[in-house]
C-alpha atoms as a PDB file:
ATOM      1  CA  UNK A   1     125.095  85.988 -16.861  1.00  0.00           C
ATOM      2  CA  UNK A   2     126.624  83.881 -19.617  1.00  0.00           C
ATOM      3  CA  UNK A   3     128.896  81.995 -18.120  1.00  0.00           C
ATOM      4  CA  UNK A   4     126.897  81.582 -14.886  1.00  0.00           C
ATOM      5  CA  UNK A   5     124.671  78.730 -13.716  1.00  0.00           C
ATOM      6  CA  UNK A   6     121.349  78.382 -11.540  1.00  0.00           C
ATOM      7  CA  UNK A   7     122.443  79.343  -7.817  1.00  0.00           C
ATOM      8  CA  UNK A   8     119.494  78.825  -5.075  1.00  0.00           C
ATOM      9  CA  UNK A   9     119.561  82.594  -4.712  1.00  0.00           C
ATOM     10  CA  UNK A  10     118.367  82.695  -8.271  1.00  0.00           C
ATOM     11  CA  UNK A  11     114.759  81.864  -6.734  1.00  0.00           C
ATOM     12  CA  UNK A  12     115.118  83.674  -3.304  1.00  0.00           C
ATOM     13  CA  UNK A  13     112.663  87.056  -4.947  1.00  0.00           C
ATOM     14  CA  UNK A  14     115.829  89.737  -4.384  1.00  0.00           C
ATOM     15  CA  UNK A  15     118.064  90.591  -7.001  1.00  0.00           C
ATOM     16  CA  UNK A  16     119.640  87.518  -8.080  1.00  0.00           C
ATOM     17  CA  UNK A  17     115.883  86.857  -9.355  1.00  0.00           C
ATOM     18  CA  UNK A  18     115.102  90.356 -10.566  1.00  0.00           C
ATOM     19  CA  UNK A  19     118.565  89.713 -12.422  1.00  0.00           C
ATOM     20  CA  UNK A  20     117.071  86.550 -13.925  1.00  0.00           C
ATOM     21  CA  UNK A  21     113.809  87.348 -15.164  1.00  0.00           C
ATOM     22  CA  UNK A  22     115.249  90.776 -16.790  1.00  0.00           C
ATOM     23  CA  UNK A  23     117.991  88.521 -19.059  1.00  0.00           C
ATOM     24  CA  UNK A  24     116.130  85.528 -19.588  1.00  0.00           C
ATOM     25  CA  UNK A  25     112.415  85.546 -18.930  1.00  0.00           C
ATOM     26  CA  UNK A  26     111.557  89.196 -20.286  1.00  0.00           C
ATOM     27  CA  UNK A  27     113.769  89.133 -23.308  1.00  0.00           C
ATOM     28  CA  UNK A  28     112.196  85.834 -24.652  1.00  0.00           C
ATOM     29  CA  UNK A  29     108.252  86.098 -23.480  1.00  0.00           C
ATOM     30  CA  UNK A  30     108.546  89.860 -23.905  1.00  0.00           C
ATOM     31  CA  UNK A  31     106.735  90.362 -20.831  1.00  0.00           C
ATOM     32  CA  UNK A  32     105.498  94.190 -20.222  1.00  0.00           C
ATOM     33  CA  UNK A  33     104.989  93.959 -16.230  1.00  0.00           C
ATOM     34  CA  UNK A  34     106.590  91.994 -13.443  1.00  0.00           C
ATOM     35  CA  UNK A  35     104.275  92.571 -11.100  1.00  0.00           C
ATOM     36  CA  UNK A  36     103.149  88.747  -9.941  1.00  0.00           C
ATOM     37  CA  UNK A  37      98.995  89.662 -11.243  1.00  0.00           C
ATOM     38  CA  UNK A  38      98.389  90.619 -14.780  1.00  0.00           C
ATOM     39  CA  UNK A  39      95.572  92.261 -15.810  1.00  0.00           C
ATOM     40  CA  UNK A  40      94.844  90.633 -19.346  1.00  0.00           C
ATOM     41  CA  UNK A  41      91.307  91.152 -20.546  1.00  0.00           C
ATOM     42  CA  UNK A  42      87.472  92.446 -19.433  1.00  0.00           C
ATOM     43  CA  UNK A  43      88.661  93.288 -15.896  1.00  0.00           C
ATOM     44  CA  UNK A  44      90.059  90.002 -15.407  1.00  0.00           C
ATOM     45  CA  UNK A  45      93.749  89.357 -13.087  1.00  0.00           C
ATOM     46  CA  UNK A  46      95.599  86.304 -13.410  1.00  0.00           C
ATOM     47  CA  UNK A  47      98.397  85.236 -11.224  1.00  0.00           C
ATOM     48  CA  UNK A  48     100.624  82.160 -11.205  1.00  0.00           C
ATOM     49  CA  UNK A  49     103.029  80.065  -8.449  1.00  0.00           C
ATOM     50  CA  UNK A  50     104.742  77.628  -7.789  1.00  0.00           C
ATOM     51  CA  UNK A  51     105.567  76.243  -3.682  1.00  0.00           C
ATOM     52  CA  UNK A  52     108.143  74.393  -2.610  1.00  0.00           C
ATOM     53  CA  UNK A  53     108.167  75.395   1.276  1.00  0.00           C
ATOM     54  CA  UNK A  54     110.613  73.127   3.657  1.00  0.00           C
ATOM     55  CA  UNK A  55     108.918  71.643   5.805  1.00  0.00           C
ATOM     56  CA  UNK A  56     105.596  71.253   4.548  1.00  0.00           C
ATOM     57  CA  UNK A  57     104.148  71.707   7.878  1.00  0.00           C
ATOM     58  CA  UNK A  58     104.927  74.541  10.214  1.00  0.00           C
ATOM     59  CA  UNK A  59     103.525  76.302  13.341  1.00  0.00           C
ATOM     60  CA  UNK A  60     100.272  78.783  11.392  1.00  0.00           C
ATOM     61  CA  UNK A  61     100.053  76.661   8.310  1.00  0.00           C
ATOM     62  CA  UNK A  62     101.279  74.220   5.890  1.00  0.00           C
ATOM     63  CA  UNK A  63     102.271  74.276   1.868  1.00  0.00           C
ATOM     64  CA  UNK A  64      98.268  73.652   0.980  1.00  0.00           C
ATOM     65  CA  UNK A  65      97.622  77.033   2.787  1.00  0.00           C
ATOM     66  CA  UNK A  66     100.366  78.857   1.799  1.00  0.00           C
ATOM     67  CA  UNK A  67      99.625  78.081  -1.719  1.00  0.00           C
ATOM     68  CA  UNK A  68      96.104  79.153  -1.944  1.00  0.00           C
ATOM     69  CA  UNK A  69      96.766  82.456   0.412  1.00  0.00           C
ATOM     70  CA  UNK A  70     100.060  83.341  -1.832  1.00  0.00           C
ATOM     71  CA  UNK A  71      98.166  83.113  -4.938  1.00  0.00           C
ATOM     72  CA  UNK A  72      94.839  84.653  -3.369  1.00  0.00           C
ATOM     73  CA  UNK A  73      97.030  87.560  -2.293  1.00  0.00           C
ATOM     74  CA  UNK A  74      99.093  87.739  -5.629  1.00  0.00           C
ATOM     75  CA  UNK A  75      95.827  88.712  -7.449  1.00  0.00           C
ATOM     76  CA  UNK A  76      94.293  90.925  -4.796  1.00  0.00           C
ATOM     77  CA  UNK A  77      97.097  92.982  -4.413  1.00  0.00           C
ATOM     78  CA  UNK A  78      95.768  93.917  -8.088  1.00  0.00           C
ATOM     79  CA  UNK A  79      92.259  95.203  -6.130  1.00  0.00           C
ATOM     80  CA  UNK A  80      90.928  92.426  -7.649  1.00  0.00           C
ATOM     81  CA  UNK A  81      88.570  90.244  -6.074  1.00  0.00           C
ATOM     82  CA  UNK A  82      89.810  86.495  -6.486  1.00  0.00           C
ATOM     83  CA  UNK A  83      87.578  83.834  -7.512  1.00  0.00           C
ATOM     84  CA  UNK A  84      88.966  80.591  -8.672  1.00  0.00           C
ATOM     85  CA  UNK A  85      92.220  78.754  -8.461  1.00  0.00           C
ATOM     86  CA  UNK A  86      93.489  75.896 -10.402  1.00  0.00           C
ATOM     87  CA  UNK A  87      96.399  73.472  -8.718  1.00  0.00           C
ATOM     88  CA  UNK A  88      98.668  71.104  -9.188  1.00  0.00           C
ATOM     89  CA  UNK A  89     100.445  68.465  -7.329  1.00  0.00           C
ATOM     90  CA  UNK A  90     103.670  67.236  -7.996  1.00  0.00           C
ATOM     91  CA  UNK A  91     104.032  64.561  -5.695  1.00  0.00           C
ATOM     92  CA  UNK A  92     107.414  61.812  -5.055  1.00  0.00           C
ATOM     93  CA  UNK A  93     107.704  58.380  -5.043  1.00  0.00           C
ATOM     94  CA  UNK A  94     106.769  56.964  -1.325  1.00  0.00           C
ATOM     95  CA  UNK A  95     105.100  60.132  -0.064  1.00  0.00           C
ATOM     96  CA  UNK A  96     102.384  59.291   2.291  1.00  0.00           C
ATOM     97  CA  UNK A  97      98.581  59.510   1.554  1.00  0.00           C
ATOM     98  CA  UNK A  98      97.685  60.532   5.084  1.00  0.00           C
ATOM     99  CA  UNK A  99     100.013  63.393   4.949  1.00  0.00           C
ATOM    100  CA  UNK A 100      98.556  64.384   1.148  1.00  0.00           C
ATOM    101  CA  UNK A 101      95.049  64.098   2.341  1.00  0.00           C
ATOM    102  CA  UNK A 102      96.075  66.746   5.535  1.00  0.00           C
ATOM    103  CA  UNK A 103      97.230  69.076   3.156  1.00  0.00           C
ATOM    104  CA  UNK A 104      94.187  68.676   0.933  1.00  0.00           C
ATOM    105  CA  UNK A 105      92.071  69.485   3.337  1.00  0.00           C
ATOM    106  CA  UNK A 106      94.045  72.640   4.198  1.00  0.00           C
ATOM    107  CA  UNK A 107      93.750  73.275   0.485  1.00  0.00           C
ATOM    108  CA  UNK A 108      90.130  73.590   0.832  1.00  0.00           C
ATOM    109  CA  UNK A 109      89.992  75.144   4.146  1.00  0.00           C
ATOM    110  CA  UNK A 110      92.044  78.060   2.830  1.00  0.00           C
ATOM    111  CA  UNK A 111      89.883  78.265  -0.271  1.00  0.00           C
ATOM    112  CA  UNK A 112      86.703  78.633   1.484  1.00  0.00           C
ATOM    113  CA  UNK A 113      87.860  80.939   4.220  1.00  0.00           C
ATOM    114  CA  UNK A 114      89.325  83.201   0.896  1.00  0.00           C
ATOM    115  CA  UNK A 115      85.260  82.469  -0.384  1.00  0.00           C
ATOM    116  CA  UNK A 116      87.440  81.228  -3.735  1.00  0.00           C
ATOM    117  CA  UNK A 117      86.502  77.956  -5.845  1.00  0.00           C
ATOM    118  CA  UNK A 118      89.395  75.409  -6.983  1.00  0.00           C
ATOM    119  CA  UNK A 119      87.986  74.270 -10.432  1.00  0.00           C
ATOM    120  CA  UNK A 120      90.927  72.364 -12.100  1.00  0.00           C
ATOM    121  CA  UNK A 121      94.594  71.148 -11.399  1.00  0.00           C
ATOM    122  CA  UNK A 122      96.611  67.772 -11.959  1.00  0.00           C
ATOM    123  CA  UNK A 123      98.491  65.001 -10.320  1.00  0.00           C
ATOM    124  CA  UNK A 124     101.836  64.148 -11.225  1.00  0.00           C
ATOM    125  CA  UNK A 125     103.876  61.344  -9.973  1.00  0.00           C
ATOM    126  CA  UNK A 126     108.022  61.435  -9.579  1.00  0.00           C
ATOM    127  CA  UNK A 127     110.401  58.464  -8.732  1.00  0.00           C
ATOM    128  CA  UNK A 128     111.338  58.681  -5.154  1.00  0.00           C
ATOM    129  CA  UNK A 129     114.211  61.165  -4.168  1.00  0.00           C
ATOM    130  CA  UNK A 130     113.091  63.590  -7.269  1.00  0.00           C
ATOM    131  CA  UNK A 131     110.931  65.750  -5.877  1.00  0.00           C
ATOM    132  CA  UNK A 132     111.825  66.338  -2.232  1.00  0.00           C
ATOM    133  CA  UNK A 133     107.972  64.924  -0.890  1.00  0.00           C
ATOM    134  CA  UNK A 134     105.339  67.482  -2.436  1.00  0.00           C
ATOM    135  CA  UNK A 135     105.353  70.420  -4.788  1.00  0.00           C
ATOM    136  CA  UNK A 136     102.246  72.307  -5.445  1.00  0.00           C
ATOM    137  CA  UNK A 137     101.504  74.943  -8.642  1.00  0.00           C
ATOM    138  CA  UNK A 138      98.481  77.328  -8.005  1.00  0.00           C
ATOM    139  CA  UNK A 139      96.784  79.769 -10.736  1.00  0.00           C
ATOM    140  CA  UNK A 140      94.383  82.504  -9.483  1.00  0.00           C
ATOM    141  CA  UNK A 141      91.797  84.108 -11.280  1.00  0.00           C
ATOM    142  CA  UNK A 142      89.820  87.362 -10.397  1.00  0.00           C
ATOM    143  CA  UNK A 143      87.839  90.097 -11.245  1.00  0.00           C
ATOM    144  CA  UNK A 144      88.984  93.887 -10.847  1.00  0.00           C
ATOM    145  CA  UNK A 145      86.341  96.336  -9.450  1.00  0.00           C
ATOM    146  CA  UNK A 146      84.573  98.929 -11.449  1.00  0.00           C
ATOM    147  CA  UNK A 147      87.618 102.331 -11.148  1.00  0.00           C
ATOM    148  CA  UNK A 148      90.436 100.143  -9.544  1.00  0.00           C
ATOM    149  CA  UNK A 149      94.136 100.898 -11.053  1.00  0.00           C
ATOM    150  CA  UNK A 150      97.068 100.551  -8.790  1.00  0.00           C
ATOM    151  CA  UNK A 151     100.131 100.806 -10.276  1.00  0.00           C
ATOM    152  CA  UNK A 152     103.517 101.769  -9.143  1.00  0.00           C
ATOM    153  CA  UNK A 153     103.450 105.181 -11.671  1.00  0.00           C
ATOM    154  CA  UNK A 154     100.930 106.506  -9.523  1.00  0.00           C
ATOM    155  CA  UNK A 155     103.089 107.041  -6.538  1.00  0.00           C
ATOM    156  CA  UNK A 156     103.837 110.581  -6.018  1.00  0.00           C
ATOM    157  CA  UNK A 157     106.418 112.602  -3.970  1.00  0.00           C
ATOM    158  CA  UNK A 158     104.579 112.742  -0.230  1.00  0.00           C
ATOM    159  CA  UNK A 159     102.838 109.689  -0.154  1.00  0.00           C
ATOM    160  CA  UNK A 160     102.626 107.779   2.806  1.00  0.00           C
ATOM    161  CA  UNK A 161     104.100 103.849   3.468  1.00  0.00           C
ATOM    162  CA  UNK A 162     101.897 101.570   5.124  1.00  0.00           C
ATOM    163  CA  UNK A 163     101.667  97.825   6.505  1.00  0.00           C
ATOM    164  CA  UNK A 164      99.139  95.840   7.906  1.00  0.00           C
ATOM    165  CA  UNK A 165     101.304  93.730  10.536  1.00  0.00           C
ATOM    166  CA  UNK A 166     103.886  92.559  12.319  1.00  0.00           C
ATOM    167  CA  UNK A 167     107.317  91.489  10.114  1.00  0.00           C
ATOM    168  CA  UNK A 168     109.398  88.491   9.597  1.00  0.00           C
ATOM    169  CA  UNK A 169     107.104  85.822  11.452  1.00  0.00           C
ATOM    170  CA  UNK A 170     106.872  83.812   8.391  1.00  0.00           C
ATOM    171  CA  UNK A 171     110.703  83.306   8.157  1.00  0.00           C
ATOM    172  CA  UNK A 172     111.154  82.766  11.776  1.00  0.00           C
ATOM    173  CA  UNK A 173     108.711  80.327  11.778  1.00  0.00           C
ATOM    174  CA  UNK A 174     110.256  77.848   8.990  1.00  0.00           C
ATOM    175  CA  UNK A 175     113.735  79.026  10.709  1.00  0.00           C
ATOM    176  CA  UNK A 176     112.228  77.003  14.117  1.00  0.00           C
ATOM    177  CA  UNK A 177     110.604  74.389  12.469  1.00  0.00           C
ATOM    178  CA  UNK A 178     113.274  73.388  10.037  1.00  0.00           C
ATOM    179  CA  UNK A 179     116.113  73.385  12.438  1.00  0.00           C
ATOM    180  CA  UNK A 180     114.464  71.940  14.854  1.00  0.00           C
ATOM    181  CA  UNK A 181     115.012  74.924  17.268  1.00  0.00           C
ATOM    182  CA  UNK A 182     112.056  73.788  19.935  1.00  0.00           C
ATOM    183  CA  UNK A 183     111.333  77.371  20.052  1.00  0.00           C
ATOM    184  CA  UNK A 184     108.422  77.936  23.001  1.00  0.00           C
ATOM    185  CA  UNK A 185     105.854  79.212  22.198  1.00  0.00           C
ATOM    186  CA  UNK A 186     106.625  78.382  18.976  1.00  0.00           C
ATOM    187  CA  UNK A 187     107.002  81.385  16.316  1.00  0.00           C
ATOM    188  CA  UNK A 188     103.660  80.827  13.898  1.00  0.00           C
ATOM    189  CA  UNK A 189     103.555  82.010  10.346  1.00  0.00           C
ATOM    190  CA  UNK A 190     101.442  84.982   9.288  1.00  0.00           C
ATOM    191  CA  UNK A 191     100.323  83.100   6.576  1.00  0.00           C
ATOM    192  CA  UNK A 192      96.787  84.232   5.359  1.00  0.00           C
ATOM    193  CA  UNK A 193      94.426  84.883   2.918  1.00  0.00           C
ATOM    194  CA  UNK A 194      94.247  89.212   2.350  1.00  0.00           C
ATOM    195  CA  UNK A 195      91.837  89.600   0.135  1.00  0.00           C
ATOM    196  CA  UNK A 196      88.916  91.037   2.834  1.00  0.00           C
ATOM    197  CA  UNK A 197      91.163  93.163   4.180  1.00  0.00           C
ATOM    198  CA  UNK A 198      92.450  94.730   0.918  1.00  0.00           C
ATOM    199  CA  UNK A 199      88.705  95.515  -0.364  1.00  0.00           C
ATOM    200  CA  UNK A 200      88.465  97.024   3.036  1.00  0.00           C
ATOM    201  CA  UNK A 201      91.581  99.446   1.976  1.00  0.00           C
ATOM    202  CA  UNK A 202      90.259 100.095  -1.716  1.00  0.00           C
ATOM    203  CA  UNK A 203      86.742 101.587   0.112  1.00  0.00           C
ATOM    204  CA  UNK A 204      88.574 103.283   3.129  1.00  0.00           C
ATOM    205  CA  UNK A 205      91.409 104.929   1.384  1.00  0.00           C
ATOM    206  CA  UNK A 206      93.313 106.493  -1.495  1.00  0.00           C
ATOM    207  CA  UNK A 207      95.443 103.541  -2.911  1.00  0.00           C
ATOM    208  CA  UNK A 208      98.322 103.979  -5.223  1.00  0.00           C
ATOM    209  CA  UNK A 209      99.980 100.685  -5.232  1.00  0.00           C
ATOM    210  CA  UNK A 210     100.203  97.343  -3.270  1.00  0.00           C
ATOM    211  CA  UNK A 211     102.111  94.645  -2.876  1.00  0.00           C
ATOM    212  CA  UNK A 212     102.557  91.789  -0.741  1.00  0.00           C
ATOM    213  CA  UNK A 213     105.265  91.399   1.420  1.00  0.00           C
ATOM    214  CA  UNK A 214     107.003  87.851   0.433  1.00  0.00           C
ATOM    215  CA  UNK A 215     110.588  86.623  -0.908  1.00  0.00           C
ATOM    216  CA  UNK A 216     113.184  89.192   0.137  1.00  0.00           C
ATOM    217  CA  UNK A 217     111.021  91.130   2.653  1.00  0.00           C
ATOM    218  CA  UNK A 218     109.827  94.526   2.731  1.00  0.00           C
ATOM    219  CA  UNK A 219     113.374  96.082   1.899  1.00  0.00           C
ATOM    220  CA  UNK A 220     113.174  94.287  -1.895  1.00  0.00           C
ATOM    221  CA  UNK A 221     110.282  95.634  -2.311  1.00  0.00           C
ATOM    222  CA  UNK A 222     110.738  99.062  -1.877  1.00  0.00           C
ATOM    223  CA  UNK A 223     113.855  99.319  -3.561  1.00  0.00           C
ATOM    224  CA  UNK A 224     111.944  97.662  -6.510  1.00  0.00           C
ATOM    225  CA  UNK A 225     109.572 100.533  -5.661  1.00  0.00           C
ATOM    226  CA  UNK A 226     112.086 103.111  -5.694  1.00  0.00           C
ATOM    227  CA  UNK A 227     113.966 102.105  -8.926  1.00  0.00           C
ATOM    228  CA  UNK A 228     110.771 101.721 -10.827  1.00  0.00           C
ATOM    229  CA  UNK A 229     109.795 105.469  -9.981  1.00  0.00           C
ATOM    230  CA  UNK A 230     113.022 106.846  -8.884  1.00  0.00           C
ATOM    231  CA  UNK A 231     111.760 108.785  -5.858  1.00  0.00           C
ATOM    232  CA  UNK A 232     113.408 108.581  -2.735  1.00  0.00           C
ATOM    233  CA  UNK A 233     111.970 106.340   0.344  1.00  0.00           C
ATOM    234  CA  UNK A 234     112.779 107.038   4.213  1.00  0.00           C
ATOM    235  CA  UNK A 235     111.169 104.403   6.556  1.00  0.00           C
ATOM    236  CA  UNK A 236     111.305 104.805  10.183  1.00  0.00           C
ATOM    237  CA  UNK A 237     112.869 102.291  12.574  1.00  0.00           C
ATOM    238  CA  UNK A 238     110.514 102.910  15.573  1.00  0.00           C
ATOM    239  CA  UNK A 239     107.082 102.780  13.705  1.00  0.00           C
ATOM    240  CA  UNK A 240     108.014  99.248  12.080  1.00  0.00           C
ATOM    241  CA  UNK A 241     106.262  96.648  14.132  1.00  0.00           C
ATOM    242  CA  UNK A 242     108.213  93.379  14.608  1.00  0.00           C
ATOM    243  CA  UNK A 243     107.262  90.743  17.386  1.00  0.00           C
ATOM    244  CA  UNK A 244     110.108  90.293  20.444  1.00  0.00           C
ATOM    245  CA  UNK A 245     110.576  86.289  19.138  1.00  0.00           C
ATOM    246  CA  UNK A 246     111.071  87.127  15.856  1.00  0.00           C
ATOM    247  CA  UNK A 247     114.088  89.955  17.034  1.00  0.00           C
ATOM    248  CA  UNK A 248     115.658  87.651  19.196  1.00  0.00           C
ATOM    249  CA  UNK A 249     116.252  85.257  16.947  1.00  0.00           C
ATOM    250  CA  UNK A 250     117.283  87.341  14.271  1.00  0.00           C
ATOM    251  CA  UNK A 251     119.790  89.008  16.194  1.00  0.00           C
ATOM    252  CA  UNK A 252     120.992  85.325  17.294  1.00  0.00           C
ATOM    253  CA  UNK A 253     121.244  84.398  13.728  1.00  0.00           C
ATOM    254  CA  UNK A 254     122.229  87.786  12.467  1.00  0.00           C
ATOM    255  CA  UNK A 255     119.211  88.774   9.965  1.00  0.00           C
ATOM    256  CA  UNK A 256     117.337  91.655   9.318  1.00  0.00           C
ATOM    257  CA  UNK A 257     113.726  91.268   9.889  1.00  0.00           C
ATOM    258  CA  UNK A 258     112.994  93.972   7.619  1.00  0.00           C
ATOM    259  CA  UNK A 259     114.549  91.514   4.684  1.00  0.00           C
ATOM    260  CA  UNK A 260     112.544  88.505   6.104  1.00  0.00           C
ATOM    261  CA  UNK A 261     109.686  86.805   4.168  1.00  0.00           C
ATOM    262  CA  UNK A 262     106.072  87.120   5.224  1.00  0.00           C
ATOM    263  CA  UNK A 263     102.986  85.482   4.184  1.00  0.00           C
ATOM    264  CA  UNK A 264     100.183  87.474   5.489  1.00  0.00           C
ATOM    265  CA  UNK A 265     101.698  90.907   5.161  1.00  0.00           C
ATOM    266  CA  UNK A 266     101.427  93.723   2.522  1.00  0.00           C
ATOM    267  CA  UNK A 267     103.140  97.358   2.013  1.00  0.00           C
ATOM    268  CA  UNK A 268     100.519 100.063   0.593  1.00  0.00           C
ATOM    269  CA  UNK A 269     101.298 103.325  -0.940  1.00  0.00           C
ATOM    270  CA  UNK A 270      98.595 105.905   0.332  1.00  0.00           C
ATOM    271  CA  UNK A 271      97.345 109.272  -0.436  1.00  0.00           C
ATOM    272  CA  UNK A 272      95.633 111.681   1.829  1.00  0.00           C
ATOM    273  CA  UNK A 273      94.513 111.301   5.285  1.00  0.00           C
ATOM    274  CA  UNK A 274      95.651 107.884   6.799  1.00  0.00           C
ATOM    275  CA  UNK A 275      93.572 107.602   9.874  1.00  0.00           C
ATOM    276  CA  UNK A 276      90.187 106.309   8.966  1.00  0.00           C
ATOM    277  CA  UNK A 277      91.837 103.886   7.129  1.00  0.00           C
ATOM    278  CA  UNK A 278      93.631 102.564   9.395  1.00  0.00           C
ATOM    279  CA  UNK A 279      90.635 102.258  11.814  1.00  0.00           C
ATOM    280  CA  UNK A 280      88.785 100.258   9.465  1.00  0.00           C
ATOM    281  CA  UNK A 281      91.759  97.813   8.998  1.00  0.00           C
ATOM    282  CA  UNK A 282      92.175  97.624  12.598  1.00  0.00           C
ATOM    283  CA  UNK A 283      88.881  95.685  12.444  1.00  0.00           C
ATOM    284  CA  UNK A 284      89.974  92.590  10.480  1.00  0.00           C
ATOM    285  CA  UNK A 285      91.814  90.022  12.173  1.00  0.00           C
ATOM    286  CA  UNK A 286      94.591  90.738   9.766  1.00  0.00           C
ATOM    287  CA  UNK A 287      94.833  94.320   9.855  1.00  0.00           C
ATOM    288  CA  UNK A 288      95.069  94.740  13.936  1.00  0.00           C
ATOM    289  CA  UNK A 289      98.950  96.036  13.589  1.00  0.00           C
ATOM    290  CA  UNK A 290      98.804  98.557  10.613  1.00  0.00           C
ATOM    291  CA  UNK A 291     101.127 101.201  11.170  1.00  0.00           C
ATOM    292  CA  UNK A 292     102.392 104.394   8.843  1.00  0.00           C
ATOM    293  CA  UNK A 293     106.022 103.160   8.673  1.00  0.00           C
ATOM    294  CA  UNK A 294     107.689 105.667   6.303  1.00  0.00           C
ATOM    295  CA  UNK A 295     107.024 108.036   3.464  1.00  0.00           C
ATOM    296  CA  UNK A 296     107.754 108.797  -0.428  1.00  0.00           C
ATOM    297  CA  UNK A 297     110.149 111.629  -0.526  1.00  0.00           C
ATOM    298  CA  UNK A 298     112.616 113.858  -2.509  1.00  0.00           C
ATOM    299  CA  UNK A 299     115.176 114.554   0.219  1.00  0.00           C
ATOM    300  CA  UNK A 300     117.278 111.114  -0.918  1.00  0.00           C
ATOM    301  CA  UNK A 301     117.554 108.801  -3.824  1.00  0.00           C
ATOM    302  CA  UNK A 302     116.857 104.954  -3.090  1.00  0.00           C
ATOM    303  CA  UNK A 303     115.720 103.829  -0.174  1.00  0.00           C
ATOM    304  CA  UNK A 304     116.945 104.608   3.806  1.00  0.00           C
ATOM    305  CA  UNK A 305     116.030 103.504   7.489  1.00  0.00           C
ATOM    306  CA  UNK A 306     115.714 106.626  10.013  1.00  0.00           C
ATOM    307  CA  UNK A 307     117.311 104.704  13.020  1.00  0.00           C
ATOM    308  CA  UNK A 308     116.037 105.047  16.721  1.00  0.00           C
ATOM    309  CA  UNK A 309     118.987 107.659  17.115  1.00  0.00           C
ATOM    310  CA  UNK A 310     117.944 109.712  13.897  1.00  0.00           C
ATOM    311  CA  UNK A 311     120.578 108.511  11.603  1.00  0.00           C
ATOM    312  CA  UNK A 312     119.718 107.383   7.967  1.00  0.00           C
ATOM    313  CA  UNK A 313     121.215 103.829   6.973  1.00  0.00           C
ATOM    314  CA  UNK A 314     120.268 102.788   3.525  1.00  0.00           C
ATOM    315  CA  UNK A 315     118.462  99.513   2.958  1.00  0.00           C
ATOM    316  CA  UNK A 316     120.350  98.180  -0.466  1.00  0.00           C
ATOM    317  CA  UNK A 317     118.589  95.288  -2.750  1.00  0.00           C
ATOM    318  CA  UNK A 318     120.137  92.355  -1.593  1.00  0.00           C
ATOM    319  CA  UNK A 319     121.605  89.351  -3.789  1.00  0.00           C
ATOM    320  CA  UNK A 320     119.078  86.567  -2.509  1.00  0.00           C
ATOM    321  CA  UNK A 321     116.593  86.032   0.678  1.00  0.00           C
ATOM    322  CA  UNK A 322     118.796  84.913   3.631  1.00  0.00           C
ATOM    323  CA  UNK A 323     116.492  81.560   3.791  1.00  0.00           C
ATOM    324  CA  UNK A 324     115.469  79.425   0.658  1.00  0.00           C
ATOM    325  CA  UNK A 325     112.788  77.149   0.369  1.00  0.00           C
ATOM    326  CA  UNK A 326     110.436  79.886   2.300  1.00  0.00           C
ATOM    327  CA  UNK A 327     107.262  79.324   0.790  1.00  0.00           C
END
């Protein structure tokens, strides 16, 4: 990376960003996890973002949701249980006070539906045409459970892959609203708050790891998976839920879905029997689609797809997310 400069796929979550962190960011803050929560003291998980979604208003939410579910989510995919979140708002030149008071008010919404408490953030002001209308900058705090420890090293050869939900809505969603596609219905973004739901998984099940399924789509994140434990991961095509809008229009604009950002989706590693589990998740509004898509294994290294045909196609780590500015 010497000679290179700051690309937008730098910030896209696939490997263009892993790339990034591991030379700059890791060397210099000697950082001993990646994982987006940190557990740093007395049980307590901290997470961190930043949102620069375009448009700031879409069909299932806006940026003030998306930042308080994205950083709710960030430190319950931890098991912890989140509590408070700071913000900030970096706002241009011109933007209009009706529009900032809409997304406040999401803001809130979002925090009290999560049953978390914003106690602090800031207000900057840029000169118009520096800041592209609104940024926002969330921090999460929460508390991990008495006996809760997920962790990547804890998957184990055998263990099953699960998701809560339907892929790639998120992304098809901006897609619509920021070209202007007039979609109807219009695609709406899964974007919500998980934190019920994954306290409903921790009682229900045996949890090795979670993680939620954002920037570079479920692909990334189990080849992050895979490299981090070197076991081998084989999905399956026909268990993979993925709404008929959101195929369409990623076969018009050739994407994968299963690369595709979401906002109100996570992947769980699992032990044991799946199917009480999955009963209780069917119960939250947000857990109606969990499937068993796939399963840690030792006949292949990295990660494949078993086609509809019973072919395996890999699923490589991508350079950068097929859309930027997703959330």
């Amino acid at each position: 990376m010497k000679n290179e400069i700051i690309r937008i796929g730098h910030g896209s979550g696939a490997g263009l960003t892993n790339e990034l962190i591991k030379e700059v960011f890791v060397k210099n803050f000697k950082l001993q996890s990646l994982e987006d929560g940190v557990e740093i003291e007395n049980r307590t998980v901290v997470s961190t973002d930043a949102h620069v979604v375009n448009p700031l208003f879409f069909p299932g939410g806006d940026i003030g949701k998306l930042a308080i579910s994205g950083t709710v989510n960030d430190v319950s995919m931890k098991g912890a249980i989140p509590k408070y979140i700071l913000i900030t708002y970096i706002i241009e030149e011109g933007f209009e006070i009706s529009e900032l008071k809409k997304i406040t008010n999401s803001v809130q919404k979002e925090a009290e539906k999560a049953n978390v408490k914003i106690i602090a953030g800031d207000t900057k002001v840029v000169e118009k045409g520096k800041a592209d209308g609104l940024y926002l900058t969330t921090t999460g705090i929460g508390y991990l459970p008495k006996g809760v420890n997920l962790n990547s090293k804890k998957i184990k050869n055998g263990n099953k892959i699960l998701i809560n939900g339907t892929l790639g809505d998120h992304t098809i969603s901006i897609i619509n609203a920021r070209e202007k596609m007039e979609l109807s219905p219009a695609p709406k973004s899964d974007c919500a708050s998980l934190n019920e739901l994954v306290q409903v998984m921790l009682k229900n099940g045996n949890i090795k790891f979670l993680r939620d399924i954002t920037r570079g789509g479920l692909a990334t994140i189990l080849n992050e998976v895979a490299n981090d434990t070197q076991l081998g991961i084989i999905i399956d095509e026909e268990n993979i839920p993925i709404k008929e809008n959101v195929n369409a229009v990623s076969e018009l604009l050739g994407l994968d879905p299963l690369y595709l950002a979401n906002e109100g989706k996570l992947v769980s590693f699992i032990d044991g029997d799946e199917n009480k589990l999955i009963e209780e998740m069917k119960k939250n509004e947000f857990g109606k689609d969990s499937a068993i898509i796939g399963k840690v294994t030792d006949e292949v290294k990295g990660v494949y797809i078993r086609t509809s045909i019973g072919g395996l196609r890999p699923l490589i780590m991508q350079d950068s997310d097929p859309l930027p500015r997703i959330c």
